[in-house]
C-alpha atoms as a PDB file:
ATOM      1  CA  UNK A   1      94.492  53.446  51.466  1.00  0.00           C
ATOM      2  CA  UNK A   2      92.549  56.673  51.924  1.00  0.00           C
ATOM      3  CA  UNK A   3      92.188  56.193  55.632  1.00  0.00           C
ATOM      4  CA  UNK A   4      95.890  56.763  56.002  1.00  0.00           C
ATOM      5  CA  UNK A   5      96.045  60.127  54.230  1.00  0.00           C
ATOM      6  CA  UNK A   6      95.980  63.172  56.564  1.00  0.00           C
ATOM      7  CA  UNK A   7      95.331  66.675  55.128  1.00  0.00           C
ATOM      8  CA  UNK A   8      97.733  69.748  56.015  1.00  0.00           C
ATOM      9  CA  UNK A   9      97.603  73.415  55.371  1.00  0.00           C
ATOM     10  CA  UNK A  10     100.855  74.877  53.206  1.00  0.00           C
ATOM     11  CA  UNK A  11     100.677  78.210  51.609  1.00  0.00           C
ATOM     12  CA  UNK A  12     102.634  78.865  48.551  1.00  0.00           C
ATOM     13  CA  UNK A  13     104.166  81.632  49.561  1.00  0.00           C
ATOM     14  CA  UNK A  14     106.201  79.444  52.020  1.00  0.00           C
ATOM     15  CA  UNK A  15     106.653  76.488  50.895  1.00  0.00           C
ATOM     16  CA  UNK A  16     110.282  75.942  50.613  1.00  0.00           C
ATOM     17  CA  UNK A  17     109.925  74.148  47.483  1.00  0.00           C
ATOM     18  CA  UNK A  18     108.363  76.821  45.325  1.00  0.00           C
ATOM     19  CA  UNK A  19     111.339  78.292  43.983  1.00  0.00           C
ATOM     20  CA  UNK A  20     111.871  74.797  42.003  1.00  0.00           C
ATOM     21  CA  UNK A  21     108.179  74.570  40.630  1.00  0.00           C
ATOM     22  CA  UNK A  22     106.819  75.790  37.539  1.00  0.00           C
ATOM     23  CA  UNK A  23     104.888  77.885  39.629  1.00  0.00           C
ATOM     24  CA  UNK A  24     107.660  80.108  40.572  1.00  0.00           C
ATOM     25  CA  UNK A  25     106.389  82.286  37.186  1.00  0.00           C
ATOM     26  CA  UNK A  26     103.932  83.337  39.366  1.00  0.00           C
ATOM     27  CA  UNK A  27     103.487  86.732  40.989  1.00  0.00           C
ATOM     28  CA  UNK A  28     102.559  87.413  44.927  1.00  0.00           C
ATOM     29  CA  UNK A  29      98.421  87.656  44.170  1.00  0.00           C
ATOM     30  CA  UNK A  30      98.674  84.668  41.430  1.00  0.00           C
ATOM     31  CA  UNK A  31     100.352  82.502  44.033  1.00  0.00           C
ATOM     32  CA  UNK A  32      98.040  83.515  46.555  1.00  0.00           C
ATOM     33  CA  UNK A  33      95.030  82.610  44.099  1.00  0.00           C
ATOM     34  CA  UNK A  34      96.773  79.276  43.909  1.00  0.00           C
ATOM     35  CA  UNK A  35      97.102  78.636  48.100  1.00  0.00           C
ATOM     36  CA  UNK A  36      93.474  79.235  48.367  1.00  0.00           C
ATOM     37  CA  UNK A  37      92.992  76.854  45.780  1.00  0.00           C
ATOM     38  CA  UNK A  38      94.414  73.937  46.450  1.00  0.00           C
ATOM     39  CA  UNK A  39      94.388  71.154  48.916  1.00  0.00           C
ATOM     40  CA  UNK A  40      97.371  69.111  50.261  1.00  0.00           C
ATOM     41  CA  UNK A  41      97.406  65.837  51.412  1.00  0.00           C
ATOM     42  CA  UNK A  42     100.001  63.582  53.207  1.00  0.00           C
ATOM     43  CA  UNK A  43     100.862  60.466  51.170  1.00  0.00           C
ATOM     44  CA  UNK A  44     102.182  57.303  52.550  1.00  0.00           C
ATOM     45  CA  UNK A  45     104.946  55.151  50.543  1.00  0.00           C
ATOM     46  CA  UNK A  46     103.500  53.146  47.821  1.00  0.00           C
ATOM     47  CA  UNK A  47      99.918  55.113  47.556  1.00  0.00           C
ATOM     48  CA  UNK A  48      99.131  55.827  44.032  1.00  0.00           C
ATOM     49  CA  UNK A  49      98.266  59.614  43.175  1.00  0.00           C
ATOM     50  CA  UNK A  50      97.106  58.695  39.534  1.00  0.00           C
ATOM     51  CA  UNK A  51      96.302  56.109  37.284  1.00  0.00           C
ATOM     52  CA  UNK A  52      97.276  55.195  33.661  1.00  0.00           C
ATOM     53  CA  UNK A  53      93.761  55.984  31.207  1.00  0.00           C
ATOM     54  CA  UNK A  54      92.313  57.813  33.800  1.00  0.00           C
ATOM     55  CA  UNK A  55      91.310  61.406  33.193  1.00  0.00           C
ATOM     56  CA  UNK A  56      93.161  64.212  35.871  1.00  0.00           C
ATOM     57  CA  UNK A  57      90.678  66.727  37.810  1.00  0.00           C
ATOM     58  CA  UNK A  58      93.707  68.383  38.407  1.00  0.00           C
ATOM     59  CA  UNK A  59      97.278  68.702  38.864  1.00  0.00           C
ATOM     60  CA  UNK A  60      99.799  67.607  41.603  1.00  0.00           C
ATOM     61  CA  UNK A  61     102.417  69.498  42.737  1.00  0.00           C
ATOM     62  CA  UNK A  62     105.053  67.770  44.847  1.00  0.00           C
ATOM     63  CA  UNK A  63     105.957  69.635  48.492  1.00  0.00           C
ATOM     64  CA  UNK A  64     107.959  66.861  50.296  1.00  0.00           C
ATOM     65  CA  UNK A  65     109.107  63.594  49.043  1.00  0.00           C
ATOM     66  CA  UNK A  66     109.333  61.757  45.876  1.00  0.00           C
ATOM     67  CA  UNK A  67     107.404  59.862  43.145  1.00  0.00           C
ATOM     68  CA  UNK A  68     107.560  57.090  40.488  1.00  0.00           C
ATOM     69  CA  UNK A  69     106.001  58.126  37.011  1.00  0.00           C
ATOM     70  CA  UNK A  70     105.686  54.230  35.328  1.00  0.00           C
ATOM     71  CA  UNK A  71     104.060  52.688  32.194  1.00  0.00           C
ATOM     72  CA  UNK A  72     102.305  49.511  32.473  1.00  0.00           C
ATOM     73  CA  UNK A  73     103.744  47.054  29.262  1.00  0.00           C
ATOM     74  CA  UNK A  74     101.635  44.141  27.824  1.00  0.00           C
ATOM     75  CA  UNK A  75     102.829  41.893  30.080  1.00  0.00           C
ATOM     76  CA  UNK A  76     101.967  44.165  33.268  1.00  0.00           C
ATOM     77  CA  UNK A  77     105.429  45.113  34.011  1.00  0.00           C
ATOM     78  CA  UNK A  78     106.520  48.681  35.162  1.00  0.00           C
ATOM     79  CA  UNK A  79     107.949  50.608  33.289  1.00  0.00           C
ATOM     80  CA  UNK A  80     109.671  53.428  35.009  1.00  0.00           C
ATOM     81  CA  UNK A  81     109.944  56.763  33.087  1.00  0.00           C
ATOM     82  CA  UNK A  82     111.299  59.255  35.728  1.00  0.00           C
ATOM     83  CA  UNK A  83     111.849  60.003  38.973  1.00  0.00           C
ATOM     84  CA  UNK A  84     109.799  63.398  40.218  1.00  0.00           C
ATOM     85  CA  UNK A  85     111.062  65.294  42.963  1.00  0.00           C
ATOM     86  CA  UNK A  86     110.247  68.514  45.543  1.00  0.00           C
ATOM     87  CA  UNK A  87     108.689  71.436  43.284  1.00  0.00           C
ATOM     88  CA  UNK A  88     107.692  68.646  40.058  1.00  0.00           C
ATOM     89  CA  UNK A  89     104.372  69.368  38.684  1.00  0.00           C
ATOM     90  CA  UNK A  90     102.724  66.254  37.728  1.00  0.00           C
ATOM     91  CA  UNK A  91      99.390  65.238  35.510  1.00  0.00           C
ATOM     92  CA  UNK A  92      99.239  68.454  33.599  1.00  0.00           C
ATOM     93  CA  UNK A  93     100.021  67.526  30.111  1.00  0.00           C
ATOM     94  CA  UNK A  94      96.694  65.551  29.983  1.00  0.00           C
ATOM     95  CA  UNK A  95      95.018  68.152  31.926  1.00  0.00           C
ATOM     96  CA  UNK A  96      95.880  70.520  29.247  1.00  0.00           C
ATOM     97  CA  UNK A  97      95.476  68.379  26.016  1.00  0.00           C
ATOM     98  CA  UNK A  98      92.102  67.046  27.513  1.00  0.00           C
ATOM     99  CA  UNK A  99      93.570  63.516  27.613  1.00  0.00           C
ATOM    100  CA  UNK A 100      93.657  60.847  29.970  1.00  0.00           C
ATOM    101  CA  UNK A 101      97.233  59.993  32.057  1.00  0.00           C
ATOM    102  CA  UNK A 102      99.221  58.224  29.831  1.00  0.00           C
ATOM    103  CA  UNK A 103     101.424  57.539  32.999  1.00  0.00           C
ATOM    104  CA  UNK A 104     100.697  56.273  36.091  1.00  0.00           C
ATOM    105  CA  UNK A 105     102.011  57.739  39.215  1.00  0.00           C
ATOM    106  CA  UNK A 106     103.379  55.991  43.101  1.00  0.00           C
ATOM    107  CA  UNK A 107     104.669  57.461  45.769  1.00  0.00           C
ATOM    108  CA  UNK A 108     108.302  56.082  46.620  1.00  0.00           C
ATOM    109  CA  UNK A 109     108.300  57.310  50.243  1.00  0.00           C
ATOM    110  CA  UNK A 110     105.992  59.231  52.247  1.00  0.00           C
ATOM    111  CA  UNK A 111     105.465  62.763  50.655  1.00  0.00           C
ATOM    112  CA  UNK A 112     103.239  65.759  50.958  1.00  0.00           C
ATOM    113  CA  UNK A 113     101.673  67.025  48.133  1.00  0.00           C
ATOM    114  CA  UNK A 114      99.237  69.467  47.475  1.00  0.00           C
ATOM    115  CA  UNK A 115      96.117  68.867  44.326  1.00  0.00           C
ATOM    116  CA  UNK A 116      95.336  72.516  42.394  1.00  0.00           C
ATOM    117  CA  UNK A 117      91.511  71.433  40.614  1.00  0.00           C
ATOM    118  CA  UNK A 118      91.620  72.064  36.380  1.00  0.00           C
ATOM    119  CA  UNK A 119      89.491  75.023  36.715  1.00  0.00           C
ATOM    120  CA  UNK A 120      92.256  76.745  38.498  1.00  0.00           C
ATOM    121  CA  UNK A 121      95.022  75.550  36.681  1.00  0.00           C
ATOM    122  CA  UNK A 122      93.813  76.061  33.586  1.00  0.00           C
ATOM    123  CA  UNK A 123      92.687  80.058  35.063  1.00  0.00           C
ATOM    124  CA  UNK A 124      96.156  80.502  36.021  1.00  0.00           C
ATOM    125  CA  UNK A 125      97.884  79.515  32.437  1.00  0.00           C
ATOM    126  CA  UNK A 126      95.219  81.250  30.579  1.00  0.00           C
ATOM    127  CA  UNK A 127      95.979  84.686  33.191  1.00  0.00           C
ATOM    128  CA  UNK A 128      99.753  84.587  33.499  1.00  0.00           C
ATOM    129  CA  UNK A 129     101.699  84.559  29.963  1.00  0.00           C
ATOM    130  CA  UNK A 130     105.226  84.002  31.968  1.00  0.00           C
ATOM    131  CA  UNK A 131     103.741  80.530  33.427  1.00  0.00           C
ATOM    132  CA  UNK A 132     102.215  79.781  30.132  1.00  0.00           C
ATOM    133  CA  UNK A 133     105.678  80.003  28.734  1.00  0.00           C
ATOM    134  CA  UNK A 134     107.498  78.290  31.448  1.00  0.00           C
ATOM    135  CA  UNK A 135     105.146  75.400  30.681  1.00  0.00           C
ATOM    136  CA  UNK A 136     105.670  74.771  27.141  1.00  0.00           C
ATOM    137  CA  UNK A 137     109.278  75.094  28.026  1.00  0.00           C
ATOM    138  CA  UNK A 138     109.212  72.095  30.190  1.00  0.00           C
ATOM    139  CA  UNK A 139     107.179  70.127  27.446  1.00  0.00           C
ATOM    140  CA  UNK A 140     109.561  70.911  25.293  1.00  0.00           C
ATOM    141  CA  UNK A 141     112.651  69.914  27.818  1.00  0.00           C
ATOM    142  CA  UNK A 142     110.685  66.676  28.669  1.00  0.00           C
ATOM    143  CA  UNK A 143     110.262  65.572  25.262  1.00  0.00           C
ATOM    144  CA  UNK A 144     113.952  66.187  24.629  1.00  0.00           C
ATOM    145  CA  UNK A 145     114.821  63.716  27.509  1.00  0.00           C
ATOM    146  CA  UNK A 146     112.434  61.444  26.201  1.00  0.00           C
ATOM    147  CA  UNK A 147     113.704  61.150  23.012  1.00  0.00           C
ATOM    148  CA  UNK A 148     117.623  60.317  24.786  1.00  0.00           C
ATOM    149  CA  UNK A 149     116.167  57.941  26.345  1.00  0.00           C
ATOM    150  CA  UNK A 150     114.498  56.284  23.981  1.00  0.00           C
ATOM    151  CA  UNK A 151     117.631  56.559  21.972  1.00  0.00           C
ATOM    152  CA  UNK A 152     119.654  55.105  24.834  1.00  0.00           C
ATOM    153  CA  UNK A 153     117.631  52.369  25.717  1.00  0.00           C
ATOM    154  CA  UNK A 154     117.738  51.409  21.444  1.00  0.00           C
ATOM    155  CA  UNK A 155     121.296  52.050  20.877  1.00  0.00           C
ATOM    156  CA  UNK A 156     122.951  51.100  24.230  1.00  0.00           C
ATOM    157  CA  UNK A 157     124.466  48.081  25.835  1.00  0.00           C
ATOM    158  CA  UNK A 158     122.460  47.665  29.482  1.00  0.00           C
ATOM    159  CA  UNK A 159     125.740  48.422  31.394  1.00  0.00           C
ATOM    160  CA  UNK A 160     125.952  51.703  29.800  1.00  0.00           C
ATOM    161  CA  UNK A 161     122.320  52.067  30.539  1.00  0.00           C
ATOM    162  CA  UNK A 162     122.758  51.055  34.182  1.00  0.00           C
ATOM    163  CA  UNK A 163     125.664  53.815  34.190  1.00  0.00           C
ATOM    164  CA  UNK A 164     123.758  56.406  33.000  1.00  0.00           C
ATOM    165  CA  UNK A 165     120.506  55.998  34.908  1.00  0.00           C
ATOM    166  CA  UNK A 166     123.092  56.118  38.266  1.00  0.00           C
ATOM    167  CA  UNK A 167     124.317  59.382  37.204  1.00  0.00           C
ATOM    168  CA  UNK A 168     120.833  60.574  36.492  1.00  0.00           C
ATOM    169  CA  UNK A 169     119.784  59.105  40.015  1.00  0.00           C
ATOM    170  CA  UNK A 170     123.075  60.973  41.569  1.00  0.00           C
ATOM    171  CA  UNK A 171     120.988  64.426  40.179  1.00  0.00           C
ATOM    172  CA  UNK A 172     117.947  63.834  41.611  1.00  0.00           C
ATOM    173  CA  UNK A 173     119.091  62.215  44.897  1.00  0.00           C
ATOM    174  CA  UNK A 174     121.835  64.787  45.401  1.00  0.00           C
ATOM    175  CA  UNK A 175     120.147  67.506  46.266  1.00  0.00           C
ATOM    176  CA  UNK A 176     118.979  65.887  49.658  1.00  0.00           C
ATOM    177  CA  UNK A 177     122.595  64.950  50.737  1.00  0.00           C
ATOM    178  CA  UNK A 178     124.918  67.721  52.218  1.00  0.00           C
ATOM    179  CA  UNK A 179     126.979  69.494  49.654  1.00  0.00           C
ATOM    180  CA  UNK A 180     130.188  67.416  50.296  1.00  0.00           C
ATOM    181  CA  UNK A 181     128.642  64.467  51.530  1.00  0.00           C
ATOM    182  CA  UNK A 182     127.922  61.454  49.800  1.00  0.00           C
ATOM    183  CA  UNK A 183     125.283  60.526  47.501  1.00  0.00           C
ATOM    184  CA  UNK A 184     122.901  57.452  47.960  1.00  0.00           C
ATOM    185  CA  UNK A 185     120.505  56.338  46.129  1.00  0.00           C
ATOM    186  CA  UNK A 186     117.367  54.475  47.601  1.00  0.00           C
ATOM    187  CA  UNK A 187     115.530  52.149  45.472  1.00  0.00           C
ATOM    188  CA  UNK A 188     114.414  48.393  44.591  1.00  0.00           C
ATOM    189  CA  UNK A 189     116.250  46.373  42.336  1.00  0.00           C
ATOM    190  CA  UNK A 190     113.389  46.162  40.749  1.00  0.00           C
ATOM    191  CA  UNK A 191     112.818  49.726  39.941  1.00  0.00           C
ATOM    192  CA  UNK A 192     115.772  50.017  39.270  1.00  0.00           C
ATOM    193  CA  UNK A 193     115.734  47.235  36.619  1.00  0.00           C
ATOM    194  CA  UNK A 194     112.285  48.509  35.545  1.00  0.00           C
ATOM    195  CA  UNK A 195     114.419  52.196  34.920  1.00  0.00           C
ATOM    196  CA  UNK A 196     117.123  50.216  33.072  1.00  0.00           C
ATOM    197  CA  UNK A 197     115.203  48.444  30.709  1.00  0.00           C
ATOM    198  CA  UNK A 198     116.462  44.802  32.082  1.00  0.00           C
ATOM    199  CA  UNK A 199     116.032  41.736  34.354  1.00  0.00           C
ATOM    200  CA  UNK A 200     116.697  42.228  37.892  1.00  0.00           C
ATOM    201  CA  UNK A 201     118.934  39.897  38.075  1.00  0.00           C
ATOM    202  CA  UNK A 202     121.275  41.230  35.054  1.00  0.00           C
ATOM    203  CA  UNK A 203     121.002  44.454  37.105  1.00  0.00           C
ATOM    204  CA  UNK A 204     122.013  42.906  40.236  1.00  0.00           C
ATOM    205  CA  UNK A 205     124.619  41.426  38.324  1.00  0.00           C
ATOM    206  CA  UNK A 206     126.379  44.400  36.894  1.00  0.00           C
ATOM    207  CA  UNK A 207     125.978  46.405  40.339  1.00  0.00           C
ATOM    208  CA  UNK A 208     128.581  43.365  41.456  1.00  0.00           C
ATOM    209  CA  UNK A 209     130.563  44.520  38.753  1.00  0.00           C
ATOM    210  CA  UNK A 210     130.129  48.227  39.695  1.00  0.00           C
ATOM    211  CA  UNK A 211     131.324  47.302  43.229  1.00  0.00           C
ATOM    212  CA  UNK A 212     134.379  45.693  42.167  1.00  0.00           C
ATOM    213  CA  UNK A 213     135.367  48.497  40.137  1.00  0.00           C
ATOM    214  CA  UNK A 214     134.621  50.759  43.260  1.00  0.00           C
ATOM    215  CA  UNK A 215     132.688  52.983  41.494  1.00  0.00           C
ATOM    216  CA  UNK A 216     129.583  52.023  44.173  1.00  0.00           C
ATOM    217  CA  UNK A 217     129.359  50.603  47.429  1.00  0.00           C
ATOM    218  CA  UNK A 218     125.664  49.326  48.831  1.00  0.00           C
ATOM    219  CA  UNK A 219     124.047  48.713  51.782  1.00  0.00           C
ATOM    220  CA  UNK A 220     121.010  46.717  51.781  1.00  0.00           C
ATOM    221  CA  UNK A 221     118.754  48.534  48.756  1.00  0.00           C
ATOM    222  CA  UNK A 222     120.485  51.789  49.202  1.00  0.00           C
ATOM    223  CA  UNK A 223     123.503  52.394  46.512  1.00  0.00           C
ATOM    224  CA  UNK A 224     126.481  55.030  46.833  1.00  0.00           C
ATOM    225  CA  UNK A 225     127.630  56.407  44.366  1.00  0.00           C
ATOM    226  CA  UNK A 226     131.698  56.639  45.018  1.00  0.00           C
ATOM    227  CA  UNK A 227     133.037  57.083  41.619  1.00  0.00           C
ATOM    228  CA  UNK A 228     131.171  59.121  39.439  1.00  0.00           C
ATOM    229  CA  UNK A 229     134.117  59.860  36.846  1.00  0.00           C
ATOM    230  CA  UNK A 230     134.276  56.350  36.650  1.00  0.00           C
ATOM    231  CA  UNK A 231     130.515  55.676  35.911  1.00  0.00           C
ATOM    232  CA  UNK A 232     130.699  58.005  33.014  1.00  0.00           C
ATOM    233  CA  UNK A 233     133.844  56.147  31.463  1.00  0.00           C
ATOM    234  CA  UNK A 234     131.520  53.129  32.508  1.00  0.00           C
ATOM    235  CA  UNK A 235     128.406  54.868  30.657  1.00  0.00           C
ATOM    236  CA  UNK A 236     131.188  55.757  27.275  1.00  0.00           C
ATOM    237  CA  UNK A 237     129.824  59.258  27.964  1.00  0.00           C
ATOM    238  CA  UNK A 238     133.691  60.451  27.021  1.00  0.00           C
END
């Protein structure tokens, strides 16, 4: 797997997804501390950045692409937590609490990502107060969205669960469509199951349904999302 990685040079300054990382807190001679810093690497779909009980030398910060963030149950099945995106920082809540990944972490197609080592991380938070603040800002927001969904998945019926992770999925994938155009989603049934909480074929089941009511169409693994007022009635959001 590491013969198919090839290295690249981005500096932070101009990397077009800056303004959506954490790192944005940074001023012009923090950010070019960082650039010198850091490495970045070009990831093929399905390489793993990250393993669950392994301890981070660093942090990842996403350039290009995007990237499953999964549990591992007793039984060995996935477990899919989020979807990370351009600009997400991943790996440095265990950096900073001195912890091993309590996550694991896959590429879903091929991406370009760049590694910043713990001594410079941890430089960075200790220097700049503004990206120490913008950190334990996003723990905070992530533990929030933890907590829904742990609610959700407890308290929820799977096709309101299947609803809702859609319209979550409609976020994250939007922002690469055009700003009318329409919004497709592209991934397994299983991790999309694995996202829901359910079988695969339950999902596949209620995406039938879905289609019927028009509020998706599909073609092949990809899924378009046509209706979202309806998946929100669907999801007994309102």
């Amino acid at each position: 797997m590491r013969s198919k990685m090839q290295h690249t040079s981005i500096a932070c300054a101009a990397c077009r997804s800056q303004a959506k990382s954490l790192f944005n807190a940074l001023n012009n001679g923090q950010l070019t501390n960082i650039s010198e810093s850091k490495s970045c690497t070009v990831y093929r779909k399905g390489q793993i950045l990250f393993h669950e009980g392994t301890r981070p030398l660093g942090v990842f910060c996403i350039n290009q692409g995007k990237v499953k963030i999964y549990k591992l149950g007793y039984d060995g099945k996935e477990q899919i937590t989020t979807i990370a995106r351009e600009g997400g920082l991943l790996g440095y809540k265990a950096l900073i609490a001195e912890d091993t990944y309590s996550v694991s972490a896959e590429t879903l197609e091929d991406c370009t990502i760049c590694f910043l080592p713990k001594s410079s991380f941890l430089q960075t938070l200790q220097e700049s107060s503004s990206f120490n603040e913008r950190i334990m800002k996003q723990v905070c927001h992530e533990l929030g969205v933890m907590t829904e969904n742990l609610t959700n998945q407890a308290q929820r019926p799977v096709r309101e669960r299947l609803a809702i992770t859609l319209l979550k999925l409609r976020d994250t994938y939007g922002l690469d469509a055009h700003e009318d155009g329409p919004i497709e989603i592209n991934l397994t049934r299983d991790d999309l199951a694995n996202m829901v909480g359910t079988a695969t074929e339950t999902l596949i089941r209620l995406l039938h349904e879905f289609k019927k009511d028009e509020y998706i169409t599909t073609k092949g693994r990809k899924i378009r999302i046509e209706d979202p007022t309806g998946l929100s009635q669907a999801a007994n959001l309102y």
